[in-house]
N, C-alpha and C. Protein backbone atom coordinates (compact mmCIF):
# COMPACT_ATOMS: atom_id res chain seq x y z
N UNK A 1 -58.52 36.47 30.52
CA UNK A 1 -58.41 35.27 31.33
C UNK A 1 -57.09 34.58 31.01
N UNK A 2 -56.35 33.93 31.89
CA UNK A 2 -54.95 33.00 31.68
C UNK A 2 -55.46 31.85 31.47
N UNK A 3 -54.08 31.49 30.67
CA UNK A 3 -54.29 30.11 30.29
C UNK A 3 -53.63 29.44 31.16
N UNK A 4 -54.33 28.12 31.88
CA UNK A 4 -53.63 27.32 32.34
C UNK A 4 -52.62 26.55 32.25
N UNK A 5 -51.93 26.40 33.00
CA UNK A 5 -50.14 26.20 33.42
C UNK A 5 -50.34 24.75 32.25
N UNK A 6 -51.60 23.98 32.63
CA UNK A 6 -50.98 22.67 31.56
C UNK A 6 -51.66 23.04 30.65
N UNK A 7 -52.30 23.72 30.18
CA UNK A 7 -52.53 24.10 28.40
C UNK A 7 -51.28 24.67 27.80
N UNK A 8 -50.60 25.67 28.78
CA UNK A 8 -49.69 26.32 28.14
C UNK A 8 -48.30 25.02 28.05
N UNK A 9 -48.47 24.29 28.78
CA UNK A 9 -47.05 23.34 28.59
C UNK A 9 -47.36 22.74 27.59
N UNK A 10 -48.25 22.15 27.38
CA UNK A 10 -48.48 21.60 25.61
C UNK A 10 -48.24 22.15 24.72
N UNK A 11 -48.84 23.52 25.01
CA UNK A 11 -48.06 24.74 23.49
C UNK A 11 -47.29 24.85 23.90
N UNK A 12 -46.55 25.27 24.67
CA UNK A 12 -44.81 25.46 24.52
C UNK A 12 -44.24 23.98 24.30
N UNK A 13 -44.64 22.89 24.03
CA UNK A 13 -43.68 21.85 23.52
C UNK A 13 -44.06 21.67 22.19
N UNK A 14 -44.61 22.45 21.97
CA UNK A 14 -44.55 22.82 19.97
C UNK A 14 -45.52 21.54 19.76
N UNK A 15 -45.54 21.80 18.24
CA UNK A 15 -46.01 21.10 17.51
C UNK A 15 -46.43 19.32 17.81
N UNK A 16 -47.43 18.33 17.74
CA UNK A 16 -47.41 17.20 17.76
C UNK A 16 -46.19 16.36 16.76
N UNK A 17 -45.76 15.25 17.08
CA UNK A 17 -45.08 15.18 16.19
C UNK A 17 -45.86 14.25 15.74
N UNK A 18 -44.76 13.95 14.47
CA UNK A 18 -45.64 13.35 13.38
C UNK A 18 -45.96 11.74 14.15
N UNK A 19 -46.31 10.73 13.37
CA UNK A 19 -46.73 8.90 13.62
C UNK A 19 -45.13 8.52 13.59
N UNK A 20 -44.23 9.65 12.81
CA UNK A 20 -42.99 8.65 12.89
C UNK A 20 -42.36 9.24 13.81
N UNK A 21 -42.26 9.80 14.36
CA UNK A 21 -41.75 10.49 16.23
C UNK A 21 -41.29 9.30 16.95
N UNK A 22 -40.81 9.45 17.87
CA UNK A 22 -40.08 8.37 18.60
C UNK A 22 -41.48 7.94 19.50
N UNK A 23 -41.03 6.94 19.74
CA UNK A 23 -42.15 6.60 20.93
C UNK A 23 -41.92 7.33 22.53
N UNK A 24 -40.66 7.75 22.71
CA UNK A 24 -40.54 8.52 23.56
C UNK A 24 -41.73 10.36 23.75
N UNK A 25 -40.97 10.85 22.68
CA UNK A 25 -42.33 12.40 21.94
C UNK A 25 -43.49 12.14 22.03
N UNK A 26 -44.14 10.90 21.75
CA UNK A 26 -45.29 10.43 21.42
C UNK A 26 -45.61 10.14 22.90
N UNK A 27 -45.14 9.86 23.57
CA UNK A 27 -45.43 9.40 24.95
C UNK A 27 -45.74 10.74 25.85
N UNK A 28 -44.74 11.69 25.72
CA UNK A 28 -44.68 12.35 26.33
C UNK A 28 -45.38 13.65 25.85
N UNK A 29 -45.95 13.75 24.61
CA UNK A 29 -47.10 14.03 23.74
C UNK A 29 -48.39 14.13 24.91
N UNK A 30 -48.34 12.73 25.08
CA UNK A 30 -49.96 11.69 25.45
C UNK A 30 -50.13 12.52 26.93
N UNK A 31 -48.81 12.26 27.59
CA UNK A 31 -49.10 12.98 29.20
C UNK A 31 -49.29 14.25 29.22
N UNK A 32 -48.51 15.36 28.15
CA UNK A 32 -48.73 16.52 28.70
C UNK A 32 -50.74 16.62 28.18
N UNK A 33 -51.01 16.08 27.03
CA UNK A 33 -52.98 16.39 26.20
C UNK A 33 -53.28 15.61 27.70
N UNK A 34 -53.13 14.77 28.81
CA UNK A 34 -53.65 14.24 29.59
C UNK A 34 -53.72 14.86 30.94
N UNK A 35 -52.83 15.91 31.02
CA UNK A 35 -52.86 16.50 32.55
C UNK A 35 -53.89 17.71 31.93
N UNK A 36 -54.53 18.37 30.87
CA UNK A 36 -55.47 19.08 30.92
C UNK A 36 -56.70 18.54 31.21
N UNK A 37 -57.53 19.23 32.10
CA UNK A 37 -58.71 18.68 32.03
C UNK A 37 -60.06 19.84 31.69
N UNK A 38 -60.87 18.98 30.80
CA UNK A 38 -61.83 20.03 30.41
C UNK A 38 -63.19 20.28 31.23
N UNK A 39 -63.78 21.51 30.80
CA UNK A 39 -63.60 22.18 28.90
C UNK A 39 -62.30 22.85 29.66
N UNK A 40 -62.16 23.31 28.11
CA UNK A 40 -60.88 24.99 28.11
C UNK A 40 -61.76 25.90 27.99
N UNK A 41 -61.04 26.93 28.23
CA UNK A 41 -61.58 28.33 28.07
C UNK A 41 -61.46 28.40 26.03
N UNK A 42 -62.47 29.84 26.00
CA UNK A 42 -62.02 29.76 24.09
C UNK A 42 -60.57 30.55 24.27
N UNK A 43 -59.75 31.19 25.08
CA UNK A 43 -58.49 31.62 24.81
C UNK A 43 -57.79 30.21 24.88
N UNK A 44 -58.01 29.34 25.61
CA UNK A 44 -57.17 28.31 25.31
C UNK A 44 -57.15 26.94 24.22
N UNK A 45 -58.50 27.42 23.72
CA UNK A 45 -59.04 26.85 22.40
C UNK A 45 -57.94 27.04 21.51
N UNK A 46 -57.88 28.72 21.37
CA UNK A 46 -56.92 28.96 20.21
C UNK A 46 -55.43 29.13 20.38
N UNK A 47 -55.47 28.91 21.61
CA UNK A 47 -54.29 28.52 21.50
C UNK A 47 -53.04 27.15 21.46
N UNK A 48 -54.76 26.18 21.79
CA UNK A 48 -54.26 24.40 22.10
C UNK A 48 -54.33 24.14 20.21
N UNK A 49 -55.22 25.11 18.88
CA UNK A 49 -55.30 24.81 17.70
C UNK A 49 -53.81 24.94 17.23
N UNK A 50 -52.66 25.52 17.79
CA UNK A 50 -51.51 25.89 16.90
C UNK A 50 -50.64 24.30 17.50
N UNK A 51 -51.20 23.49 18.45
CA UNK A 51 -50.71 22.24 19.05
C UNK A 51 -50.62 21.43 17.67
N UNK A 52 -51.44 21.19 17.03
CA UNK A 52 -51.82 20.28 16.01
C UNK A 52 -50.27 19.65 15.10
N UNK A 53 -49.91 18.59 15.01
CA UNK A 53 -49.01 18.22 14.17
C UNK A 53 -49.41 17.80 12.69
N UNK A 54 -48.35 17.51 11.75
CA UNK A 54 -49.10 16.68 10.44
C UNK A 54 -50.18 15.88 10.45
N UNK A 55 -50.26 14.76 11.08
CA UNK A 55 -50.88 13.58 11.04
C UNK A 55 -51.87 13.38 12.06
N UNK A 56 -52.21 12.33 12.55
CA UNK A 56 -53.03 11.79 13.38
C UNK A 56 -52.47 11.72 14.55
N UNK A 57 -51.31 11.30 14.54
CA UNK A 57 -49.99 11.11 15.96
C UNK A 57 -50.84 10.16 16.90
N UNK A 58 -51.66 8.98 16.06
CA UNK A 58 -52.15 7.80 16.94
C UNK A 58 -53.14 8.00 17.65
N UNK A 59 -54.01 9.03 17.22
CA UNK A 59 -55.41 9.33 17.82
C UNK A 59 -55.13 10.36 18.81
N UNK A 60 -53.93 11.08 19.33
CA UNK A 60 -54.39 12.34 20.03
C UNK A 60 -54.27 13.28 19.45
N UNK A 61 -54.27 13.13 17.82
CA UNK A 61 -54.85 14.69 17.42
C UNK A 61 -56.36 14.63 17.21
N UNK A 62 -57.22 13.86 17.43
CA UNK A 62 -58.75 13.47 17.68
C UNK A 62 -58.71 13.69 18.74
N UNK A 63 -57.92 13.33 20.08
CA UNK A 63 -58.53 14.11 21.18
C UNK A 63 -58.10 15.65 21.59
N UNK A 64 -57.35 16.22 20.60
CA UNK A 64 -57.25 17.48 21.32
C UNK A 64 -57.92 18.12 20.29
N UNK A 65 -58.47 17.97 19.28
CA UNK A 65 -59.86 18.53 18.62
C UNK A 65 -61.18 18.28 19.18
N UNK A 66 -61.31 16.79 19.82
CA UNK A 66 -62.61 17.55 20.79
C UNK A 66 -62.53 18.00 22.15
N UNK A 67 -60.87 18.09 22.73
CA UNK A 67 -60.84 18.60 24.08
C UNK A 67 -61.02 20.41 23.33
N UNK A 68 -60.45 21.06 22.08
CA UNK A 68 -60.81 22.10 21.71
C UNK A 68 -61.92 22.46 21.73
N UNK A 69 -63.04 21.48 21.14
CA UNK A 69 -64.49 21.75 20.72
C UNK A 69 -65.44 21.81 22.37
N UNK A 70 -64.63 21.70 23.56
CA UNK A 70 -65.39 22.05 24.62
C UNK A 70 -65.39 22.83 25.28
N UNK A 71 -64.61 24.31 24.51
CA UNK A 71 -64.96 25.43 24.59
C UNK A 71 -66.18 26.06 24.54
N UNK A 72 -66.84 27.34 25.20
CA UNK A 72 -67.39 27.53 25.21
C UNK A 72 -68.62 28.10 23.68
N UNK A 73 -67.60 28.65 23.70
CA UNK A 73 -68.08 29.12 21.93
C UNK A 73 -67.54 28.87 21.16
N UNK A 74 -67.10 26.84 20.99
CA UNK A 74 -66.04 26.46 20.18
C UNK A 74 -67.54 26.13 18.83
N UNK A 75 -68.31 26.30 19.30
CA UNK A 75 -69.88 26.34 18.09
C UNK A 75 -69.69 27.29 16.89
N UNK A 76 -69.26 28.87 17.12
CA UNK A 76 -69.21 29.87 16.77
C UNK A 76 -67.76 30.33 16.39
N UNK A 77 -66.52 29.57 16.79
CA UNK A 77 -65.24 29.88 16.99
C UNK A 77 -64.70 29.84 15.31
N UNK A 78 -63.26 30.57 15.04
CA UNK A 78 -62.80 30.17 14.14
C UNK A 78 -61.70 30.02 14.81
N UNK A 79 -60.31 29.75 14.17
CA UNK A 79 -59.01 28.82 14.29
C UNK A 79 -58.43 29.85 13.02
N UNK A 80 -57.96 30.78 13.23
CA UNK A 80 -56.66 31.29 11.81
C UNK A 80 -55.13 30.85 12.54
N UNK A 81 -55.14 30.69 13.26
CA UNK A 81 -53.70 30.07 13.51
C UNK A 81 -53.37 28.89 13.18
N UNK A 82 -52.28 28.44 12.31
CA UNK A 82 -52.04 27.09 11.51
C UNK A 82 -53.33 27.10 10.83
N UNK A 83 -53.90 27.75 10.09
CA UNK A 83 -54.97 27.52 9.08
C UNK A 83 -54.71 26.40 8.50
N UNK A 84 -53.61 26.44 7.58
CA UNK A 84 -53.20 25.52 7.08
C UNK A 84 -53.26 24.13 7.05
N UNK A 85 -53.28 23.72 8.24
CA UNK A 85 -53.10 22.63 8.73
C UNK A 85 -54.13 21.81 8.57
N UNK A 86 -54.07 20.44 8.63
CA UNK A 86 -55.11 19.79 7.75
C UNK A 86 -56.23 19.81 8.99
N UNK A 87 -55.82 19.40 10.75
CA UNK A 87 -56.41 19.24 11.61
C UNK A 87 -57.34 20.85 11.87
N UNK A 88 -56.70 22.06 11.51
CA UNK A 88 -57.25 22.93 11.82
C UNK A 88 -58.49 23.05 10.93
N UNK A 89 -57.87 22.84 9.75
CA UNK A 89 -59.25 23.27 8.75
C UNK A 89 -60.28 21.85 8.77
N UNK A 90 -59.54 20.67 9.53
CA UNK A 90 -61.02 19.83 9.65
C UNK A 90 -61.98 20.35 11.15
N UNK A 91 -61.26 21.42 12.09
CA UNK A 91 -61.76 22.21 13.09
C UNK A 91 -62.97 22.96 12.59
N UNK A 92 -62.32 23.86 11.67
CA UNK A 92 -62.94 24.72 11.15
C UNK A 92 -63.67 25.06 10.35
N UNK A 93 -64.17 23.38 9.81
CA UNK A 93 -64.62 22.82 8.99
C UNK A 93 -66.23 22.52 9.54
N UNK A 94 -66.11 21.69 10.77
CA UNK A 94 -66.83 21.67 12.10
C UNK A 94 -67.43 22.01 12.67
N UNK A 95 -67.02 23.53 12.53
CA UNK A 95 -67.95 24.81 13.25
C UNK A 95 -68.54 25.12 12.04
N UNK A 96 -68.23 25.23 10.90
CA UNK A 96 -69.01 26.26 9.80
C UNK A 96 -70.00 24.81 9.32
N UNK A 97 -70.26 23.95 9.62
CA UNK A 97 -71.08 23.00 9.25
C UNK A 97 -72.21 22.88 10.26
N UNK A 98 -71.31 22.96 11.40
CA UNK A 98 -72.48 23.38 12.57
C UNK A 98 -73.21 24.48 12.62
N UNK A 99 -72.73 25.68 12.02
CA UNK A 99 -73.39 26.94 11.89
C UNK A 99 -74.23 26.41 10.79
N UNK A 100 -74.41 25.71 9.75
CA UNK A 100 -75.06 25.39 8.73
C UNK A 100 -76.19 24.44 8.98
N UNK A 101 -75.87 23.75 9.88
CA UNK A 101 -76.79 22.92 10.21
C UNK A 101 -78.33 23.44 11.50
N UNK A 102 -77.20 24.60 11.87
CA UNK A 102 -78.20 25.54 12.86
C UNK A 102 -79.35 26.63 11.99
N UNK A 103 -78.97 26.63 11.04
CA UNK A 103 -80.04 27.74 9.83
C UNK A 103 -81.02 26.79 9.31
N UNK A 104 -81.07 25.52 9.42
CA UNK A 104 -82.33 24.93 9.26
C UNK A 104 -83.45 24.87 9.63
């Protein structure tokens, strides 16, 4: 399946930037996470997870972790791309708690 034209323009403008980004980046941040509309597909799950910047970037790295989580099998999903990253592993953190909470 393709990823849509505005999922893919968000990943191709790299990374979120950080809280200290210009207000210009940050702006223009906000419009491209705003012309997607959900859910995503899970190919575009993993590919909106490598979006993630350092920080919070003023609350839209909270919304493009739950525009991620409305994937279909974002329940079951993992994220190895930017593992690292603090937003990914609180992703991935998410699902394996939800899988934990489903064995009860």
């Amino acid at each position: 399946m393709a990823i849509r034209r505005t999922v893919q323009n968000l990943v191709d403008a790299g990374p979120f930037p950080s809280e200290e980004g210009t207000e210009e980046e940050i702006a223009a941040t906000q419009h491209l996470l705003e012309q997607i509309v959900a859910p995503v597909t899970d190919e575009e799950a993993q590919a909106l997870a490598t979006a993630f910047g350092p920080d919070d970037c003023y609350g839209l790295s909270w919304t493009l972790l739950h525009l991620i989580e409305t994937a279909p099998n974002a329940q079951n999903a993992h994220y190895p791309q930017n593992a690292d990253n603090p937003w990914v592993e609180l992703l991935n953190s998410r699902v394996a708690f939800g899988k934990e909470m489903r064995k009860e």
